[in-house]
N, C-alpha and C. Protein backbone atom coordinates (compact mmCIF):
# COMPACT_ATOMS: atom_id res chain seq x y z
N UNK A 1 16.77 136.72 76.49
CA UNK A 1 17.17 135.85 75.41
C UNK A 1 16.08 134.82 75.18
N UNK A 2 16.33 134.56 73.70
CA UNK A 2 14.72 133.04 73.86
C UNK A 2 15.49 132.58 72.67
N UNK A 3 14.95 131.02 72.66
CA UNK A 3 15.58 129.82 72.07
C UNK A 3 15.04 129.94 71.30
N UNK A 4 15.74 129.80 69.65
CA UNK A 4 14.99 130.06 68.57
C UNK A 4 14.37 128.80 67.98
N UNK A 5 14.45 127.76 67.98
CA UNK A 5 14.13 126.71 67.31
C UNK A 5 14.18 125.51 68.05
N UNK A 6 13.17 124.99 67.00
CA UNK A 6 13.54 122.99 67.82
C UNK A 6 12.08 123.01 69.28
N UNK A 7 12.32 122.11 70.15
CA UNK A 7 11.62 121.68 71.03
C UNK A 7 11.12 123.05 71.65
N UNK A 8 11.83 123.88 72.04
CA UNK A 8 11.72 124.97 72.88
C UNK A 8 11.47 126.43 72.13
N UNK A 9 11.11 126.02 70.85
CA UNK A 9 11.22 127.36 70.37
C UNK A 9 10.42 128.43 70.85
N UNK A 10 10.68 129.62 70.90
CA UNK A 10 10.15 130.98 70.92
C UNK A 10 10.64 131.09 72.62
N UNK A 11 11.13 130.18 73.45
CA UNK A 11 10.94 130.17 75.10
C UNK A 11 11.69 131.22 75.41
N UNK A 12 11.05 131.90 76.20
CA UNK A 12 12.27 132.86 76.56
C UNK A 12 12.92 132.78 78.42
N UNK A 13 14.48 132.99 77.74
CA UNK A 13 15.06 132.45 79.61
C UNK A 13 15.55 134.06 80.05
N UNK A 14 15.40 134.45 81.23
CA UNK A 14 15.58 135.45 82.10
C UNK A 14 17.03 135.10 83.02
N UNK A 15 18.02 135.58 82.74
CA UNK A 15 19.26 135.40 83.62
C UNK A 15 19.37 136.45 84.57
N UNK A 16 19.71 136.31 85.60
CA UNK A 16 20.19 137.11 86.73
C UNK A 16 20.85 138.47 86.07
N UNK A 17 20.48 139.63 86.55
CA UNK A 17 21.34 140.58 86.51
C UNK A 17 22.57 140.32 86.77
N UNK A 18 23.12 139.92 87.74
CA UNK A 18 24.54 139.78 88.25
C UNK A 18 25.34 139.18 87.53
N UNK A 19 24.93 138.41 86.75
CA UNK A 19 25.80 136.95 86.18
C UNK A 19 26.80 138.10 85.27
N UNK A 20 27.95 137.65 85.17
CA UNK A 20 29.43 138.62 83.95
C UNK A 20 29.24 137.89 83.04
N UNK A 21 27.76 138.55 82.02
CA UNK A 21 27.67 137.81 80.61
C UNK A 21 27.70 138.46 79.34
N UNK A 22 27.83 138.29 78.29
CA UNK A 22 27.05 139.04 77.19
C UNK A 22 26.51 138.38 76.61
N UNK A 23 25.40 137.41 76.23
CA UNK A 23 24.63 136.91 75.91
C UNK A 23 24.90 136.59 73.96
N UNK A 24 25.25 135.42 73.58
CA UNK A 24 24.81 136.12 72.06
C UNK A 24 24.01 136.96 71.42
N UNK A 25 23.45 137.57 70.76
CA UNK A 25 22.15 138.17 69.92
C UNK A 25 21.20 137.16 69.16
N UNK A 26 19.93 137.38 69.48
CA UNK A 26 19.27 136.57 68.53
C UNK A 26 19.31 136.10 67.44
N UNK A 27 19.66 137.19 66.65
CA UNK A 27 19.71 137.75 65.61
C UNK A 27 21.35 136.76 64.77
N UNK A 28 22.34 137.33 65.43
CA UNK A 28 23.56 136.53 65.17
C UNK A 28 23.62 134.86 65.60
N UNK A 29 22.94 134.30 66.45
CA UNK A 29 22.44 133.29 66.88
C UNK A 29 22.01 132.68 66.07
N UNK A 30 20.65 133.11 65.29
CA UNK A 30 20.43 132.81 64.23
C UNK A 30 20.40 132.34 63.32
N UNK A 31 21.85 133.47 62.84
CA UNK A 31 22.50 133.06 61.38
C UNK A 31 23.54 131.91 61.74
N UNK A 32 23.95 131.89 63.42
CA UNK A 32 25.07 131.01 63.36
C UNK A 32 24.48 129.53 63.30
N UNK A 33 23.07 129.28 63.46
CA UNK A 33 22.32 128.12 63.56
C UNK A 33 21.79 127.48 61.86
N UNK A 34 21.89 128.66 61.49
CA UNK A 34 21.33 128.38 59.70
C UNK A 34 22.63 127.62 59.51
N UNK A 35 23.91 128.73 59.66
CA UNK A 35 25.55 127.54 59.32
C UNK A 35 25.52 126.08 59.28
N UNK A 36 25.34 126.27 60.82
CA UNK A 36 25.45 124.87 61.27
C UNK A 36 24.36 123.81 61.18
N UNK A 37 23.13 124.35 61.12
CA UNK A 37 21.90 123.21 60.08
C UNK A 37 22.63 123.00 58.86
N UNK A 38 23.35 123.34 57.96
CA UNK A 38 23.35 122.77 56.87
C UNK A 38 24.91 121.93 56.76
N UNK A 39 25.41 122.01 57.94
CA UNK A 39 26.47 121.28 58.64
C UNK A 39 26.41 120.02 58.98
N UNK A 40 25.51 119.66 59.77
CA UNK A 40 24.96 118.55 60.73
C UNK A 40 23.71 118.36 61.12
N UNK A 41 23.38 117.30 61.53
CA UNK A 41 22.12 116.66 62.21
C UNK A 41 22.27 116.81 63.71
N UNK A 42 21.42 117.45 64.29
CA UNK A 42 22.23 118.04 65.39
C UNK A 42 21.90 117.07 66.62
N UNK A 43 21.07 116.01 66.01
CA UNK A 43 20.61 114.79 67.19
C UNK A 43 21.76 114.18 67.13
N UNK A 44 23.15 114.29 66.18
CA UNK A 44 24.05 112.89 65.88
C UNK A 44 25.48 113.50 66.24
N UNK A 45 25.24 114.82 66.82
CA UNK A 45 26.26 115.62 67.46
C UNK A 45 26.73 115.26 68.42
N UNK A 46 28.28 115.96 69.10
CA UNK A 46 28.44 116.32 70.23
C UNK A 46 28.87 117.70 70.55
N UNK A 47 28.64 118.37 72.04
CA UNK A 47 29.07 119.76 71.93
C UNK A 47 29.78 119.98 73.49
N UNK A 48 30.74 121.20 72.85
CA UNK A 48 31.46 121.84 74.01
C UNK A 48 31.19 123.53 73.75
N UNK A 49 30.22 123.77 74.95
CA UNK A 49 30.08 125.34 74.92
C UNK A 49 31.05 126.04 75.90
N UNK A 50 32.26 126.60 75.63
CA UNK A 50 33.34 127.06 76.35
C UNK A 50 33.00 128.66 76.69
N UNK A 51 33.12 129.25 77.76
CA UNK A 51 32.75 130.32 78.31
C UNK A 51 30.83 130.34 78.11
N UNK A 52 30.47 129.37 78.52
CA UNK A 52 29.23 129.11 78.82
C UNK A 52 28.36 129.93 79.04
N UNK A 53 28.54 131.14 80.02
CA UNK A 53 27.36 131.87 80.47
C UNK A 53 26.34 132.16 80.86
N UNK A 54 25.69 132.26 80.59
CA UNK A 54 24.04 131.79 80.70
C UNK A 54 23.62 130.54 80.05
N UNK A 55 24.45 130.21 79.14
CA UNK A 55 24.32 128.71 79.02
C UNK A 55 23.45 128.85 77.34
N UNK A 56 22.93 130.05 77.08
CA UNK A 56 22.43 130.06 75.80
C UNK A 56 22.86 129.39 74.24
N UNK A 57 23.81 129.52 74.15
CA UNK A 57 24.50 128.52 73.34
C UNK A 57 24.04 126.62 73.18
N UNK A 58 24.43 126.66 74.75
CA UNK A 58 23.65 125.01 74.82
C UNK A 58 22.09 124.71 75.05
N UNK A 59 21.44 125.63 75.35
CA UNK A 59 20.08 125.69 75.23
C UNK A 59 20.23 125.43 73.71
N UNK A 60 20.27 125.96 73.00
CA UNK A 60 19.69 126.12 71.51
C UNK A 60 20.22 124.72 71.15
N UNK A 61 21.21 124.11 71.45
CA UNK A 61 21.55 122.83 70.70
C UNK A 61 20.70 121.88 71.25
N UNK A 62 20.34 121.87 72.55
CA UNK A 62 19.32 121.20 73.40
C UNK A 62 18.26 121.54 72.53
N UNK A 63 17.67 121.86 72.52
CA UNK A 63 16.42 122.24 72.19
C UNK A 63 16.06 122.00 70.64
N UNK A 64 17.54 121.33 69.88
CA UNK A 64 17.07 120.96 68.71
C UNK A 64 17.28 120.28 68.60
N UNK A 65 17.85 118.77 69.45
CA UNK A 65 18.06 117.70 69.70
C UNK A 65 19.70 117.08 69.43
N UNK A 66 20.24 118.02 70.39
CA UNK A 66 21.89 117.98 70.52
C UNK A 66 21.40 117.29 71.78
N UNK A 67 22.52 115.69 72.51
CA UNK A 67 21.78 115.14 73.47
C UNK A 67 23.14 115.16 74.25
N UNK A 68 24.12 115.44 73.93
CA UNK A 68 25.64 115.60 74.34
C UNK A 68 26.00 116.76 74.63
N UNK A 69 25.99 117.57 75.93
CA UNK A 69 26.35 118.84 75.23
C UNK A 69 26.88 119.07 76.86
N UNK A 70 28.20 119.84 76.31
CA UNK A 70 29.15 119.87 78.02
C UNK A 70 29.21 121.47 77.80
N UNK A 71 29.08 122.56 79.20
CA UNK A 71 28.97 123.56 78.88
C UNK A 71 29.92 123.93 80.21
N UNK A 72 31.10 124.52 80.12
CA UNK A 72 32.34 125.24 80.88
C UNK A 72 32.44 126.60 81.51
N UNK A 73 32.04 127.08 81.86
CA UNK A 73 32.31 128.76 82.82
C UNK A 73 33.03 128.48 84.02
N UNK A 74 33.64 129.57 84.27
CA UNK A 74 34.60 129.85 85.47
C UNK A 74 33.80 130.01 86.73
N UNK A 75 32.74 130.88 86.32
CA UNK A 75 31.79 131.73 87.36
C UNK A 75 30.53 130.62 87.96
N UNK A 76 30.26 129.86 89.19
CA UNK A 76 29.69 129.39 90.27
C UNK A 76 28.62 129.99 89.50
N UNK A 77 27.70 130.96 90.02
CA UNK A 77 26.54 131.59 89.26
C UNK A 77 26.04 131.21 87.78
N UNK A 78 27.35 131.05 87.23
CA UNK A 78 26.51 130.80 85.76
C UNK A 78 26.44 129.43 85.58
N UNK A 79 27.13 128.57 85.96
CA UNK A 79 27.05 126.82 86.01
C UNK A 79 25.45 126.63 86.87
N UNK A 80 25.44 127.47 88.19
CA UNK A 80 24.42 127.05 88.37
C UNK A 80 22.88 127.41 88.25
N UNK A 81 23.25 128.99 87.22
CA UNK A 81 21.80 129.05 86.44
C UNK A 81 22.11 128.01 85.31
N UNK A 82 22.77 127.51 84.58
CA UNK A 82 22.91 126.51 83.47
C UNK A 82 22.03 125.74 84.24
N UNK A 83 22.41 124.96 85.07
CA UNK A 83 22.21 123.87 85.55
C UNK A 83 20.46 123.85 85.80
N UNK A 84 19.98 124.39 86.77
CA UNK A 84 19.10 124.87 87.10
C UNK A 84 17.76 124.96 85.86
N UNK A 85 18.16 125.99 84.55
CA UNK A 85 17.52 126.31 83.55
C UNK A 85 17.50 124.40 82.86
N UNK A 86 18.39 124.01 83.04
CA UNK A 86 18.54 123.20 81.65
C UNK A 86 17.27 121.62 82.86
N UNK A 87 17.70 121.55 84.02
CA UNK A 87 16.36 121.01 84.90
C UNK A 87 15.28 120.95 84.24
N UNK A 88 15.10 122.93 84.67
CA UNK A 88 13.90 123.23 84.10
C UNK A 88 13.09 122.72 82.72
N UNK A 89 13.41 122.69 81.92
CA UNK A 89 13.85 122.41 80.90
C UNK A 89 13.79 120.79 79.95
N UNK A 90 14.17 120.17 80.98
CA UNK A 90 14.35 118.97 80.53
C UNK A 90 15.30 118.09 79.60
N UNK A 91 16.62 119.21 79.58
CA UNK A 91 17.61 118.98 78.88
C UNK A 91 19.30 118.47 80.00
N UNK A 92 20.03 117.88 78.90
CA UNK A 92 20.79 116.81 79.30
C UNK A 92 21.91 118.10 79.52
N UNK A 93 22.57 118.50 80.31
CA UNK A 93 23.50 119.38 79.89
C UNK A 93 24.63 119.25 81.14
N UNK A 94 26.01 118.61 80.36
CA UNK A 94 26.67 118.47 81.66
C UNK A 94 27.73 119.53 82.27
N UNK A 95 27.74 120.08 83.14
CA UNK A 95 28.44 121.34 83.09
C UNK A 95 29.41 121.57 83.91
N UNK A 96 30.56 122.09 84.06
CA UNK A 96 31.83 122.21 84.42
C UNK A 96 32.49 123.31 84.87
N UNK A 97 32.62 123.85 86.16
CA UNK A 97 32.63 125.13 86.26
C UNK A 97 34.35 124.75 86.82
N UNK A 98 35.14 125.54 85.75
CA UNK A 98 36.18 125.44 85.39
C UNK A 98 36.46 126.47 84.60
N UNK A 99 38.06 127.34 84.83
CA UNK A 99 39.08 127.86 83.80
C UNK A 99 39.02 127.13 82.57
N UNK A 100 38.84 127.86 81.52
CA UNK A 100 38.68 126.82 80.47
C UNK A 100 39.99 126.79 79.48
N UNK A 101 40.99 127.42 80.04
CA UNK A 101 42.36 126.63 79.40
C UNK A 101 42.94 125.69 80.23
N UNK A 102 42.43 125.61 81.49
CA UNK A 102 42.83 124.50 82.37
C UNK A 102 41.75 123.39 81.81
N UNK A 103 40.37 123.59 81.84
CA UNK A 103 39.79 122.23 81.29
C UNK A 103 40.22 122.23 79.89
N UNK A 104 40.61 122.76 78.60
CA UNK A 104 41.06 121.98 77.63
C UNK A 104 42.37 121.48 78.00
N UNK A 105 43.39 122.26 78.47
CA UNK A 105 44.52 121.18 78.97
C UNK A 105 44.43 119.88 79.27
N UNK A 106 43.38 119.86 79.77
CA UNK A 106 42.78 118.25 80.85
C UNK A 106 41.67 117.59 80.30
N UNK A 107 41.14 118.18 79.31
CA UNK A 107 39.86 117.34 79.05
C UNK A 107 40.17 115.98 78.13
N UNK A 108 38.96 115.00 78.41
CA UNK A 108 39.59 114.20 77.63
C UNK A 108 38.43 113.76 76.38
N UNK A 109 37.39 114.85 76.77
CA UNK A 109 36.58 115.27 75.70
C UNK A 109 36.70 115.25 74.30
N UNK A 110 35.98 114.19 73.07
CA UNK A 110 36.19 115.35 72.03
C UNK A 110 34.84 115.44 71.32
N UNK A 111 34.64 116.32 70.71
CA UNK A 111 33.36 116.45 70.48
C UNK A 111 33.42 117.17 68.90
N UNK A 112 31.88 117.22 68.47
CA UNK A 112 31.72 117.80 66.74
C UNK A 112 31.79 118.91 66.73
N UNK A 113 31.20 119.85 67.74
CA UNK A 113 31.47 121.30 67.85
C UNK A 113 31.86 121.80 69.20
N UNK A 114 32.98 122.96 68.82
CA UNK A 114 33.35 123.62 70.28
C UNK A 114 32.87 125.27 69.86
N UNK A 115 32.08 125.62 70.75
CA UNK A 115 31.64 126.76 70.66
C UNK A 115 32.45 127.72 71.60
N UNK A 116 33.05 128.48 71.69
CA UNK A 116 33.99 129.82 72.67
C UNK A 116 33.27 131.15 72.20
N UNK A 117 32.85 131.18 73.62
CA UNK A 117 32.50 132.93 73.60
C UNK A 117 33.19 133.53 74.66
N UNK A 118 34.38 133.69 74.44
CA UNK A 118 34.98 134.46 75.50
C UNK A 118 34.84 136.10 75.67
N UNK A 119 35.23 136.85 76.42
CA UNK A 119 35.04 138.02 76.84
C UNK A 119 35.72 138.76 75.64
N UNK A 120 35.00 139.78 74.68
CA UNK A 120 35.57 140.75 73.92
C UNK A 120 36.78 140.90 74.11
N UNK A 121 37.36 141.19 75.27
CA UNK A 121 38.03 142.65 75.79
C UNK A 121 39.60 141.90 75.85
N UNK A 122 39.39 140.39 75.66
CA UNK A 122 40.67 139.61 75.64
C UNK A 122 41.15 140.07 74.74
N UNK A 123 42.66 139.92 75.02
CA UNK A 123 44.22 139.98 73.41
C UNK A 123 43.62 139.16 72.38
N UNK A 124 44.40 139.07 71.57
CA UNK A 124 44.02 138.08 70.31
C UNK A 124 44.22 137.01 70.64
N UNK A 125 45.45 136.90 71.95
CA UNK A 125 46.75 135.71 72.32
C UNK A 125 45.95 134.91 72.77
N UNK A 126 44.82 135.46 73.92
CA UNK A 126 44.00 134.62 74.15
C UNK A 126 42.93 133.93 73.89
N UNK A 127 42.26 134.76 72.54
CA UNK A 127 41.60 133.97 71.50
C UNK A 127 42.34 132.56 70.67
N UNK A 128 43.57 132.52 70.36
CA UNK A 128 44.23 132.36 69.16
C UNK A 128 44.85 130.90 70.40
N UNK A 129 44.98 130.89 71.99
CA UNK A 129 45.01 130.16 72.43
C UNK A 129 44.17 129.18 72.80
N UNK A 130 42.75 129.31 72.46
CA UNK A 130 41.87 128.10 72.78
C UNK A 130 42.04 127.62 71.71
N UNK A 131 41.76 128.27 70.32
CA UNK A 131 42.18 127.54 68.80
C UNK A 131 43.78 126.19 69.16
N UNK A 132 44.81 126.96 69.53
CA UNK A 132 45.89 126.23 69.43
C UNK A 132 45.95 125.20 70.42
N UNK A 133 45.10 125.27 71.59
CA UNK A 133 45.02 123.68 72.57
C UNK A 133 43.94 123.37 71.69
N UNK A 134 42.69 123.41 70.93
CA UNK A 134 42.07 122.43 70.70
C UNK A 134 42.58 121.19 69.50
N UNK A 135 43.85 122.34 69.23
CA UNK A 135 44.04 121.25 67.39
C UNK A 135 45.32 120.48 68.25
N UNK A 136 45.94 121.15 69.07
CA UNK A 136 47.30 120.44 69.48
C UNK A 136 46.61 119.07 70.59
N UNK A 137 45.72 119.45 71.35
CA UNK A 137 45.10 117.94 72.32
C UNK A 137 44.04 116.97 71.41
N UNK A 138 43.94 117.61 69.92
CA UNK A 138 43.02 116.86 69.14
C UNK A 138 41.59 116.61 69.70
N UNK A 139 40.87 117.96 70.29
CA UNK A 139 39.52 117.51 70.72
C UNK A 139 38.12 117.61 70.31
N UNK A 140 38.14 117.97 68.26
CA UNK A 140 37.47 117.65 67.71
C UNK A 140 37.41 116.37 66.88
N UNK A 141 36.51 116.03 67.02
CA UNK A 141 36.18 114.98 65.92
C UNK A 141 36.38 114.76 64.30
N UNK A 142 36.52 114.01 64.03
CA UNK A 142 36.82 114.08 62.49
C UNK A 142 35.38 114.64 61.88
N UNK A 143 36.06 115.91 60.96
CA UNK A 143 35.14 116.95 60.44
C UNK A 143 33.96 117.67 61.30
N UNK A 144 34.94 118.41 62.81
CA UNK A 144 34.76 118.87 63.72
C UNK A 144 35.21 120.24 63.19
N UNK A 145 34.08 120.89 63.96
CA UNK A 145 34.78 122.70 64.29
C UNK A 145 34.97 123.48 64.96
N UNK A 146 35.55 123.88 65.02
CA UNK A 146 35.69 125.17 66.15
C UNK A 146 35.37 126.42 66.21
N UNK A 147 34.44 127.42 66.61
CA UNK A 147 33.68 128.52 66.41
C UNK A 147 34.12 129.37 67.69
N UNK A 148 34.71 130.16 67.61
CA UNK A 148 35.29 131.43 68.49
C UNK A 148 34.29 132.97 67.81
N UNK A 149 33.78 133.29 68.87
CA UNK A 149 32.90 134.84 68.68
C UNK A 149 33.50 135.50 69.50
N UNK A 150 33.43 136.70 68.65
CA UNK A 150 35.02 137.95 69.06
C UNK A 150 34.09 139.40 68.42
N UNK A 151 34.82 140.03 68.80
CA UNK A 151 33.65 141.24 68.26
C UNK A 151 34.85 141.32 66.75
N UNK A 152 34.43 142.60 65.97
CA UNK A 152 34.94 142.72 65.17
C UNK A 152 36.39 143.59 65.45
N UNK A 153 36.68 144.08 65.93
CA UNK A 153 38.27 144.75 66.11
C UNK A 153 39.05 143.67 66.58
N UNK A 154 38.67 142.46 66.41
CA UNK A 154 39.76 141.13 66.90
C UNK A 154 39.93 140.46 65.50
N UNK A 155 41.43 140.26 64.98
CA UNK A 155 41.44 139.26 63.66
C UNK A 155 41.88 138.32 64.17
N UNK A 156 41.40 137.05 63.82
CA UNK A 156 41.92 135.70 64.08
C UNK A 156 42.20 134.97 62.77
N UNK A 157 42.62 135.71 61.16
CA UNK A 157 42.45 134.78 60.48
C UNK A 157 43.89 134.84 59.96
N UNK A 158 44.62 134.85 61.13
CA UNK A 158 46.30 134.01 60.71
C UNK A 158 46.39 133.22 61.38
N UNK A 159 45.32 132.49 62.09
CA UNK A 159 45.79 130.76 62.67
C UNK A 159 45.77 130.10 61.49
N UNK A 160 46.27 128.97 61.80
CA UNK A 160 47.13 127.94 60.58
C UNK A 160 45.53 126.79 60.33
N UNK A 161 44.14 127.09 61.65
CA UNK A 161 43.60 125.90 60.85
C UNK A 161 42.19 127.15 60.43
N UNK A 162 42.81 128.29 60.55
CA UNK A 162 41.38 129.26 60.01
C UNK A 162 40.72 128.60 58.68
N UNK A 163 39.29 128.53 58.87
CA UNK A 163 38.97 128.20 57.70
C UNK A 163 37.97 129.73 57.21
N UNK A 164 37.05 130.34 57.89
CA UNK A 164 36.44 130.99 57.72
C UNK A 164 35.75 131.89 58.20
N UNK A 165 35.04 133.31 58.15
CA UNK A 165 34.63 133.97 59.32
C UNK A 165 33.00 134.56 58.88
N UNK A 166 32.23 134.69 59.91
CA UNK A 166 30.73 135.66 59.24
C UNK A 166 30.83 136.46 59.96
N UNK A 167 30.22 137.27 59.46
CA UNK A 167 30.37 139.05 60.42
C UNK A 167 28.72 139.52 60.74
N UNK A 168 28.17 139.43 61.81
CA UNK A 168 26.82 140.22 62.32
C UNK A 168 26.75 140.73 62.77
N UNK A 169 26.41 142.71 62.18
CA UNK A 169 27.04 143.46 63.10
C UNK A 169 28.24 143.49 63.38
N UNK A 170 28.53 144.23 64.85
CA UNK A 170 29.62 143.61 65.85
C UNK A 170 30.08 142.67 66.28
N UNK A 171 29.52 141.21 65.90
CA UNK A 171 30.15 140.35 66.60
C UNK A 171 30.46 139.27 64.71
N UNK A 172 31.59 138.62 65.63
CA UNK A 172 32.13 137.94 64.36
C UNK A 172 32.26 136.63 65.06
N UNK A 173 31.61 135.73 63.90
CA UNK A 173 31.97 134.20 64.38
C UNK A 173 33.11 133.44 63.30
N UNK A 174 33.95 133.06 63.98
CA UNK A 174 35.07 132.52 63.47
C UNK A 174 35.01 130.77 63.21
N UNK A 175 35.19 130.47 62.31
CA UNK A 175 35.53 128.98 62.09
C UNK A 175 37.21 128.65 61.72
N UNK A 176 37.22 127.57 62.84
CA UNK A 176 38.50 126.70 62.12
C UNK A 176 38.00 125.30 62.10
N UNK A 177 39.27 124.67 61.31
CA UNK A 177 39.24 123.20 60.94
C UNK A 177 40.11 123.05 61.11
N UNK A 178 40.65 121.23 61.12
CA UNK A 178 41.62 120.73 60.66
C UNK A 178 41.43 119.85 59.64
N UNK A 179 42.14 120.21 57.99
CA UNK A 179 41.62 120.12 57.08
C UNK A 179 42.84 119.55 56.25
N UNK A 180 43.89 119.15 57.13
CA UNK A 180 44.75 117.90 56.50
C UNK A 180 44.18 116.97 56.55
N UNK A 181 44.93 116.01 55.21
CA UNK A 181 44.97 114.99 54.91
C UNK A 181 45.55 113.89 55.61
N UNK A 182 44.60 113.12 55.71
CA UNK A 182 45.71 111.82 56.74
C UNK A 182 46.10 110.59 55.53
């Protein structure tokens, strides 16, 4: 994998064989970074990368001057290549090796973007459940989002704060909001 933009661009990071990852695609990475440039200033952000992994997700926000950025995996190994890489690196990245419906239950986090890359191979129930603790514990920010990547044989667009979806390839990135009025 290599960081496409910002401080670190072109770098490329080498993860352990062993680590239980699937890495985003460059390519879909990408396009999900064009989105979100025309979203935000990504120095004036905050971020939650949920099913963390190799940590690629928060590299790229690091590296374009995201200075907040909390990154969650279950798996010992991947917190502590996160950890380790982001050293290397010279980036701020605080990381949490935690169940991550137990840390949104508990977090008292809220941040501009929550990024979830959970495992394909999950139900919908368990997609459709990080969506429903993040709007019910309120842990985005006002005109915050939430981005769940699912491959494409997963629909998520009967949650109540779906706003929108892009399709690359096989993998699909999902947006919600909360887009009432106060």
């Amino acid at each position: 994998m290599r960081i496409i933009s910002g401080k670190h661009k072109s770098k490329r990071i080498t993860a352990p064989k062993n680590l239980p990852v699937r890495p985003t695609t460059d390519m879909a990475k990408e396009s999900l970074f064009n989105i979100l440039n025309n979203l935000y200033y990504f120095e004036n952000i905050s971020v939650l990368d949920l099913f963390a992994g190799t940590g690629n997700i928060s590299y790229e926000f690091a590296s374009r001057g995201t200075e907040t950025i909390y990154a969650v995996d279950a798996h010992f190994a991947c917190i502590k290549f996160i950890n380790q890489t982001a050293k290397d690196l010279g980036m701020e990245i605080n990381s949490y090796k935690s169940d991550v419906y137990k840390f949104l239950e508990k977090t008292p986090l809220k941040t501009d973007v929550i990024f979830a890359d959970p495992p394909y191979d999950f139900e919908e129930a368990q997609f459709l459940k990080i969506a429903d603790l993040v709007f019910e514990r309120e842990l985005l920010n006002e005109e915050g989002v939430l981005i769940i990547e699912h491959s494409k044989h997963t629909d998520l667009t009967n949650h109540p704060k779906f706003s929108y979806e892009k399709r690359y390839g096989g993998n699909v990135f999902t947006f919600f909001e909360d887009t009432t009025e106060e």
